[in-house]
Protein backbone atom coordinates (compact mmCIF):
# COMPACT_ATOMS: atom_id res chain seq x y z
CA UNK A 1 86.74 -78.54 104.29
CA UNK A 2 85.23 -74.97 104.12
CA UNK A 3 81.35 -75.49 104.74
CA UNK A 4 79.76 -73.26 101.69
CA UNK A 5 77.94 -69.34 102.71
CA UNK A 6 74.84 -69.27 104.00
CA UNK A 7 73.35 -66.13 104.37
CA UNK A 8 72.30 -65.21 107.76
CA UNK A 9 69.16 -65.47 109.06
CA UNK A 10 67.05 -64.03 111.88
CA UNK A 11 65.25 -66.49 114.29
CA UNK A 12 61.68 -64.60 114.07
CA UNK A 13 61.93 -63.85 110.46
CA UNK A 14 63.22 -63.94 107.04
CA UNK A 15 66.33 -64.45 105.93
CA UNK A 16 68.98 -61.59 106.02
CA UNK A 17 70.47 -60.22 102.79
CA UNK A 18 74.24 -61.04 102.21
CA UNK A 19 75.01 -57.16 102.15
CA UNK A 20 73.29 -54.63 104.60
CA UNK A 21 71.40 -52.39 102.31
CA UNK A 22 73.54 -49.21 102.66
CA UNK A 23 76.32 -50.87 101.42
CA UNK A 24 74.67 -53.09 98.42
CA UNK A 25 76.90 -52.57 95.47
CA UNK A 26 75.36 -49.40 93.30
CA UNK A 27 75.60 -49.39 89.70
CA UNK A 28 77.94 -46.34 88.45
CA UNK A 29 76.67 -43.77 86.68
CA UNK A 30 77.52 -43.60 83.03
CA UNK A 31 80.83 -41.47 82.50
CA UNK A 32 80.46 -38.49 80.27
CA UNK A 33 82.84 -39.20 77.81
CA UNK A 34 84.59 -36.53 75.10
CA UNK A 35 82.53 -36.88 72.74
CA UNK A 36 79.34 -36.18 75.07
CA UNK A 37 81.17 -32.77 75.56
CA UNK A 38 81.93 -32.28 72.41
CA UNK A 39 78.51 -32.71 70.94
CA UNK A 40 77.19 -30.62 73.82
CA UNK A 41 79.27 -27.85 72.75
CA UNK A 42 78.16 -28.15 69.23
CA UNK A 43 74.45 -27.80 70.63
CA UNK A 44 75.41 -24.64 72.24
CA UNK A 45 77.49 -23.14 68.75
CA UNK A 46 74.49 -23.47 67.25
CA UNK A 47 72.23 -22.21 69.57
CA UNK A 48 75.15 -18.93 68.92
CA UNK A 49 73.54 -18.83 65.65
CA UNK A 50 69.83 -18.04 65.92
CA UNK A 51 69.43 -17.52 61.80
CA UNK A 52 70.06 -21.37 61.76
CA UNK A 53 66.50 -23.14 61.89
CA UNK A 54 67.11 -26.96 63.07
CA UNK A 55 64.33 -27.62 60.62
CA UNK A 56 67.13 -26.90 57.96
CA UNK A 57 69.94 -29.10 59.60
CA UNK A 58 69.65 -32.97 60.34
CA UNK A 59 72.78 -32.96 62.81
CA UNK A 60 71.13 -29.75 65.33
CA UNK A 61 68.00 -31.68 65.13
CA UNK A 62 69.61 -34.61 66.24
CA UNK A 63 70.92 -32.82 69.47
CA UNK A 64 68.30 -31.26 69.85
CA UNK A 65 66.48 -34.52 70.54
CA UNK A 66 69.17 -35.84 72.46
CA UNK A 67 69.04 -33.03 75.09
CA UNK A 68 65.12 -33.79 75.65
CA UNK A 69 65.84 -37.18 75.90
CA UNK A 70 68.88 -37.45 77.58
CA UNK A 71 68.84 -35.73 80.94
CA UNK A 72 72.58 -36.06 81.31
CA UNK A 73 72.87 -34.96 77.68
CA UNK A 74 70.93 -31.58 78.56
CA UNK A 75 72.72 -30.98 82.08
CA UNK A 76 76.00 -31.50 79.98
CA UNK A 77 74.80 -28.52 77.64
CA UNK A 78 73.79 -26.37 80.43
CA UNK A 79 76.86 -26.33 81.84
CA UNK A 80 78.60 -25.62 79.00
CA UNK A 81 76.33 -22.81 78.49
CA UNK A 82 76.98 -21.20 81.98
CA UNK A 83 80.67 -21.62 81.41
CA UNK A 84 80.47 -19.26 78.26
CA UNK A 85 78.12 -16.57 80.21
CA UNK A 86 74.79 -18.13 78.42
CA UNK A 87 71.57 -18.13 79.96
CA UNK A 88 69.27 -21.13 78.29
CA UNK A 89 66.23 -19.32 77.39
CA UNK A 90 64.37 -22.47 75.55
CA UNK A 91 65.19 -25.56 73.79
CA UNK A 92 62.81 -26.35 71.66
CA UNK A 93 62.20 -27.56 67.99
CA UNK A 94 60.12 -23.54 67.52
CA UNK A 95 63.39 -21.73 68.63
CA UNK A 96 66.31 -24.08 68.72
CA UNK A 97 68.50 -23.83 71.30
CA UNK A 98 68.07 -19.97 72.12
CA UNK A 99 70.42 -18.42 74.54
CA UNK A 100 70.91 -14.92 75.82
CA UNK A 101 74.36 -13.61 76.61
CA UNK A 102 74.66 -12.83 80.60
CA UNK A 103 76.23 -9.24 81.23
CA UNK A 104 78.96 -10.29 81.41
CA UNK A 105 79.38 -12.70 78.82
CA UNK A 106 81.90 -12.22 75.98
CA UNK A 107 79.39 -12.57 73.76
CA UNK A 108 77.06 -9.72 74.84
CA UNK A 109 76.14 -7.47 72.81
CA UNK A 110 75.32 -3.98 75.11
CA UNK A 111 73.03 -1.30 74.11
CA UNK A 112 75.72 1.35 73.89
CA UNK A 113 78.16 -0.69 72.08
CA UNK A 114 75.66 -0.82 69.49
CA UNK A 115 74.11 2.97 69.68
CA UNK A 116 78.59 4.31 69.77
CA UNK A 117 78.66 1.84 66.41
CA UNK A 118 76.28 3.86 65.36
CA UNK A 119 76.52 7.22 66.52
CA UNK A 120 78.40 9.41 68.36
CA UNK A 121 76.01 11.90 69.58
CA UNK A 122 74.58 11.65 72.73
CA UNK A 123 71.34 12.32 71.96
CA UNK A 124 71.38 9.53 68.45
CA UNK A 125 72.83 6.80 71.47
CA UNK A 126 69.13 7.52 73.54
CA UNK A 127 66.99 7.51 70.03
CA UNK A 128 68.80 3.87 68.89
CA UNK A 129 67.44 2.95 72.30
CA UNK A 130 63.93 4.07 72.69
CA UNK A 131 63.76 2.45 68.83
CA UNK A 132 64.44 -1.14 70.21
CA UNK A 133 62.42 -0.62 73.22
CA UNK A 134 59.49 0.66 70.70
CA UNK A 135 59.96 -2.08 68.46
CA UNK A 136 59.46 -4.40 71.50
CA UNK A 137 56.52 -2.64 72.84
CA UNK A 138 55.07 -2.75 69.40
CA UNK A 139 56.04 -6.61 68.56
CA UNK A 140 54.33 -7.47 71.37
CA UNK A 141 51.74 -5.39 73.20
CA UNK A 142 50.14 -7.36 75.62
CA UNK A 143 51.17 -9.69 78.19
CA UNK A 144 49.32 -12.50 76.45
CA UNK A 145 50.84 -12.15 73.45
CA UNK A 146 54.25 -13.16 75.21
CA UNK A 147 53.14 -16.02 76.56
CA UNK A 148 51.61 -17.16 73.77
CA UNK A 149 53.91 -19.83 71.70
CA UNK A 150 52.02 -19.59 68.30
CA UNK A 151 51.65 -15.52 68.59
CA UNK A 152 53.60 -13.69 65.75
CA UNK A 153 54.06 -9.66 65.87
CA UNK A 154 54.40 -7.65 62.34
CA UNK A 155 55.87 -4.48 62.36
CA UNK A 156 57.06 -1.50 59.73
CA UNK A 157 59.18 1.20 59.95
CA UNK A 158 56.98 3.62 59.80
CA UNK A 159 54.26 2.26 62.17
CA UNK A 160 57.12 2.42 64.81
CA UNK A 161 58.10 5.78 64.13
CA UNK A 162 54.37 6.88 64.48
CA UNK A 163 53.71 4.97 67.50
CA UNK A 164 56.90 7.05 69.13
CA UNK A 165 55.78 10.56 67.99
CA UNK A 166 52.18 9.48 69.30
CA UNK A 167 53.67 8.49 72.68
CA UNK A 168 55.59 12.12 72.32
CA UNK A 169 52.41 13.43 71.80
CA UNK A 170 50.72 11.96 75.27
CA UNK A 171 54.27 13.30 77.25
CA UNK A 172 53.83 16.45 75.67
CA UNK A 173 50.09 16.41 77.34
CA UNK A 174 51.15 15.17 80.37
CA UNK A 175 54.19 17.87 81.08
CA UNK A 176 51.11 20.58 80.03
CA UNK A 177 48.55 19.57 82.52
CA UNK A 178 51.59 19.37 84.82
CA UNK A 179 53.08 22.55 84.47
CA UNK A 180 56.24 21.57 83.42
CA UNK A 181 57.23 23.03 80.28
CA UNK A 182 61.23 22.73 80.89
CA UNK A 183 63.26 19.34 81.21
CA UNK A 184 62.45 17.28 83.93
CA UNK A 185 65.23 16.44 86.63
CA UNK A 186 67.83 13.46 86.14
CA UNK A 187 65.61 11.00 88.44
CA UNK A 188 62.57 11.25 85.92
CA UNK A 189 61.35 8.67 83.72
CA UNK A 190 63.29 7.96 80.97
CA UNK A 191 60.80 8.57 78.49
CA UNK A 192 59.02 11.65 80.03
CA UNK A 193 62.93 13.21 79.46
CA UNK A 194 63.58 12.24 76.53
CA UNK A 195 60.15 12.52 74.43
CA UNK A 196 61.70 15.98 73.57
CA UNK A 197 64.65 14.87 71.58
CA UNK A 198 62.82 12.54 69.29
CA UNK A 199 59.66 14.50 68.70
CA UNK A 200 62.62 17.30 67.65
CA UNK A 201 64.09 15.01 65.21
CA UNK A 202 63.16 15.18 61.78
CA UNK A 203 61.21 11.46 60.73
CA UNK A 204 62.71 11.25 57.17
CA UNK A 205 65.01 13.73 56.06
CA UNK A 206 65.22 12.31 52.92
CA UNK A 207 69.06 13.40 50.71
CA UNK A 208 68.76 14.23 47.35
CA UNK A 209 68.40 10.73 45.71
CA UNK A 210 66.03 10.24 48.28
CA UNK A 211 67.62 8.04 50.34
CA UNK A 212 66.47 8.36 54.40
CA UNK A 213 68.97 10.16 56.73
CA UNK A 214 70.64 7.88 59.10
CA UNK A 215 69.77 10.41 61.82
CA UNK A 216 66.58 10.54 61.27
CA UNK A 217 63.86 9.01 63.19
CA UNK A 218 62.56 6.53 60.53
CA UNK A 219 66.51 5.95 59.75
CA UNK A 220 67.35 5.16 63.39
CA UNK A 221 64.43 2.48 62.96
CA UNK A 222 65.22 1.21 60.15
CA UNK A 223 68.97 0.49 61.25
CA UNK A 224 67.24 -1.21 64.31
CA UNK A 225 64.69 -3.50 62.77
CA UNK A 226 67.70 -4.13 60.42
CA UNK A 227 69.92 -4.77 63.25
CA UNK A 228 67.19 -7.64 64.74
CA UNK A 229 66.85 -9.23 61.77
CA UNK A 230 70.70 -9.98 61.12
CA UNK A 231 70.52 -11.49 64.65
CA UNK A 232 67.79 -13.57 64.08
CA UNK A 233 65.04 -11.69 65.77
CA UNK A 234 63.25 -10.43 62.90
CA UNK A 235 62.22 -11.29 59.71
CA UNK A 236 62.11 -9.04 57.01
CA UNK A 237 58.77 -9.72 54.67
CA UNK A 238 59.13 -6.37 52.35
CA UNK A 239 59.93 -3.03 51.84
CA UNK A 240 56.51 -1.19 52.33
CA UNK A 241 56.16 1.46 54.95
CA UNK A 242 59.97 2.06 55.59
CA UNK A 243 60.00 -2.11 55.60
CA UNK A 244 57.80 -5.27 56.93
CA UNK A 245 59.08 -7.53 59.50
CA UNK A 246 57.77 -10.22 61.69
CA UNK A 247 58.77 -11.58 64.60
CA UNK A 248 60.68 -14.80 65.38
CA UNK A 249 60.28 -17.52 68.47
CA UNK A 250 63.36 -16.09 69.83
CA UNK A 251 62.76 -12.54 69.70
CA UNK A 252 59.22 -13.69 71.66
CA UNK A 253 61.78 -14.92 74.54
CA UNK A 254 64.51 -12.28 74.23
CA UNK A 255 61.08 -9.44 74.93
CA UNK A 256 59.98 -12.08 77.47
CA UNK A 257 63.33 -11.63 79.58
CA UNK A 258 63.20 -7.82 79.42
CA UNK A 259 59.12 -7.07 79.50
CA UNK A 260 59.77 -6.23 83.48
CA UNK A 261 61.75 -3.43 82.62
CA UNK A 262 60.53 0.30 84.04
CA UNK A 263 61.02 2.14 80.36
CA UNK A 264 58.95 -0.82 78.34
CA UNK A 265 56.15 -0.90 81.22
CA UNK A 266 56.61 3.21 81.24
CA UNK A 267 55.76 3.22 77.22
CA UNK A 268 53.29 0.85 77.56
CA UNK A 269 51.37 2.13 80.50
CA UNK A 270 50.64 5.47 78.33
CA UNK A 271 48.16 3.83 76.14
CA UNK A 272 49.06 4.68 72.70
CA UNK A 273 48.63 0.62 71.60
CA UNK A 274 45.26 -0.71 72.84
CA UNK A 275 44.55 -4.13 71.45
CA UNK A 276 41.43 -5.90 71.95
CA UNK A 277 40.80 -7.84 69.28
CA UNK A 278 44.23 -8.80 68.47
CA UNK A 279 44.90 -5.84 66.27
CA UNK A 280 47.50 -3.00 67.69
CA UNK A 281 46.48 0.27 66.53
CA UNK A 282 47.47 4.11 67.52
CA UNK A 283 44.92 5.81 69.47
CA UNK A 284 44.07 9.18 67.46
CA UNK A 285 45.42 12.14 68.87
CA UNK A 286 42.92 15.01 70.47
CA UNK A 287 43.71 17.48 67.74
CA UNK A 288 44.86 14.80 64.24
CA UNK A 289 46.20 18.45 62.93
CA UNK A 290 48.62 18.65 66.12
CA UNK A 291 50.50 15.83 64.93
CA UNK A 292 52.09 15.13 61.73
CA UNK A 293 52.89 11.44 60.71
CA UNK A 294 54.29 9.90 57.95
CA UNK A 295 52.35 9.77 54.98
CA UNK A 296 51.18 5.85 54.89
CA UNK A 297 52.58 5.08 57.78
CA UNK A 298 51.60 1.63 57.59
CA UNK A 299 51.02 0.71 61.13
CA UNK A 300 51.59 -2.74 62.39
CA UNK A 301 49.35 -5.27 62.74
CA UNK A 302 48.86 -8.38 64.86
CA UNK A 303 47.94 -12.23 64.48
């Protein structure tokens, strides 16, 4: 008859386990199953369309808690992310799920795509740019302001367009003490070549019914701020100065991922928006009669 198992034991001590420790039976890992990646890639469709508050919708709430409770849950979504060209900015109840489209990502949206939509003219493509960058810079004027969760930015039309012809205004000085009264070469800052072509542009150019030129400054803008808010980065809170708009949680990260760049730290660096108190405001020119801005400009303000 076979005696029964008795686990080994060692004559100076305890008894032995049954099965060495390295090869004690480990309990699997649960299996992601198709519906784990399907709800995962709902998380990220929505995250696709930043107008969507989850405050508003029960089921992107619901993943939404899921992926900061479920560590698996969230790796799952990553992934899924990365496969599409996604970078995860946040997930967060504030901002959703808020992605950014890698460069080469099918769903990024580049600069010049955006400026040829718009334009054709060389010199419209630049203008369409320095207006996001100077929405930005305005939005958000100091580094604290970023990094600050609860911090909203108010802008207007208008108060962008005066905050460019300012920083004109301080390029303009700068070429003057510098001697340098003709284009700069191709390696130059952007902005210290290009201040020209917007301070040349006309701000309103109002047509007949009174309606703002597309080309113009204040137009270009306006198509910009309008552009934002369609994708979620801005509100829009009225129609005074050329039109009100605040800021949303995502813009705050989208700005967050591209404060390091040379042309925002380049606007920035001239001065024209020193906060102190928490209230942006344009630094008045040497001579006010050397620069004309628009009539109620209606310059943003901060809280």
């Amino acid at each position: 008859m076979t005696e029964p198992y008795a686990e080994p034991t060692d004559a100076w001590g305890d008894p032995q386990p049954a099965y060495p420790a390295e090869t004690a039976p480990q309990t699997a890992p649960t299996a992601v199953t198709p519906a784990d990646a399907a709800d995962a890639a709902r998380l990220v469709s929505y995250g696709l369309q930043p107008k969507l508050m989850p405050a508003r919708d029960a089921e992107y709430a619901g993943l939404l808690r899921r992926y900061r409770e479920e560590p698996p849950f969230a790796r799952l979504a990553d992934a899924v992310a990365t496969g599409l060209g996604l970078v995860v900015l946040e997930v967060s109840t504030r901002a959703g799920m808020a992605v950014t489209a890698a460069e080469d990502s099918v769903f990024a949206v580049r600069m010049g795509d955006y400026a040829r939509r718009a334009s054709s003219d060389t010199a419209d493509r630049f203008l369409h740019g320095l207006a996001h960058l100077a929405v930005a810079a305005m939005a958000f004027p100091r580094p604290e302001d970023l990094a600050d969760d609860a911090y909203i930015g108010r802008i207007t039309v208008n108060g962008v367009d005066a905050f460019v012809r300012q920083a004109c205004h301080r390029l303009e000085e700068r070429a003057e003490r510098e001697g340098d009264n003709t284009d700069p070469a191709t390696d130059s800052p952007g902005l210290e070549s290009g201040w020209r072509v917007y301070a040349r542009r006309s701000s309103t150019g109002a047509t007949k019914d009174a309606r703002r030129l597309a080309g113009s400054t204040t137009g270009i803008i306006g198509k910009a701020a309008a552009f934002l808010a369609d994708s979620g980065f801005l509100q829009r809170t009225g129609d005074e100065a050329g039109g009100t708009y605040r800021t949303t949680a995502r813009y705050q990260l989208q700005v967050r991922d591209m404060a390091g760049g040379a042309a925002m730290a380049e606007l920035l660096e001239l001065g024209v928006v020193p906060v102190t108190d928490g209230s942006a405001t344009l630094l008045p020119p040497p001579d006010a009669d050397g620069l004309e801005l628009a009539a109620d400009a209606g310059l943003p303000f901060h809280s």
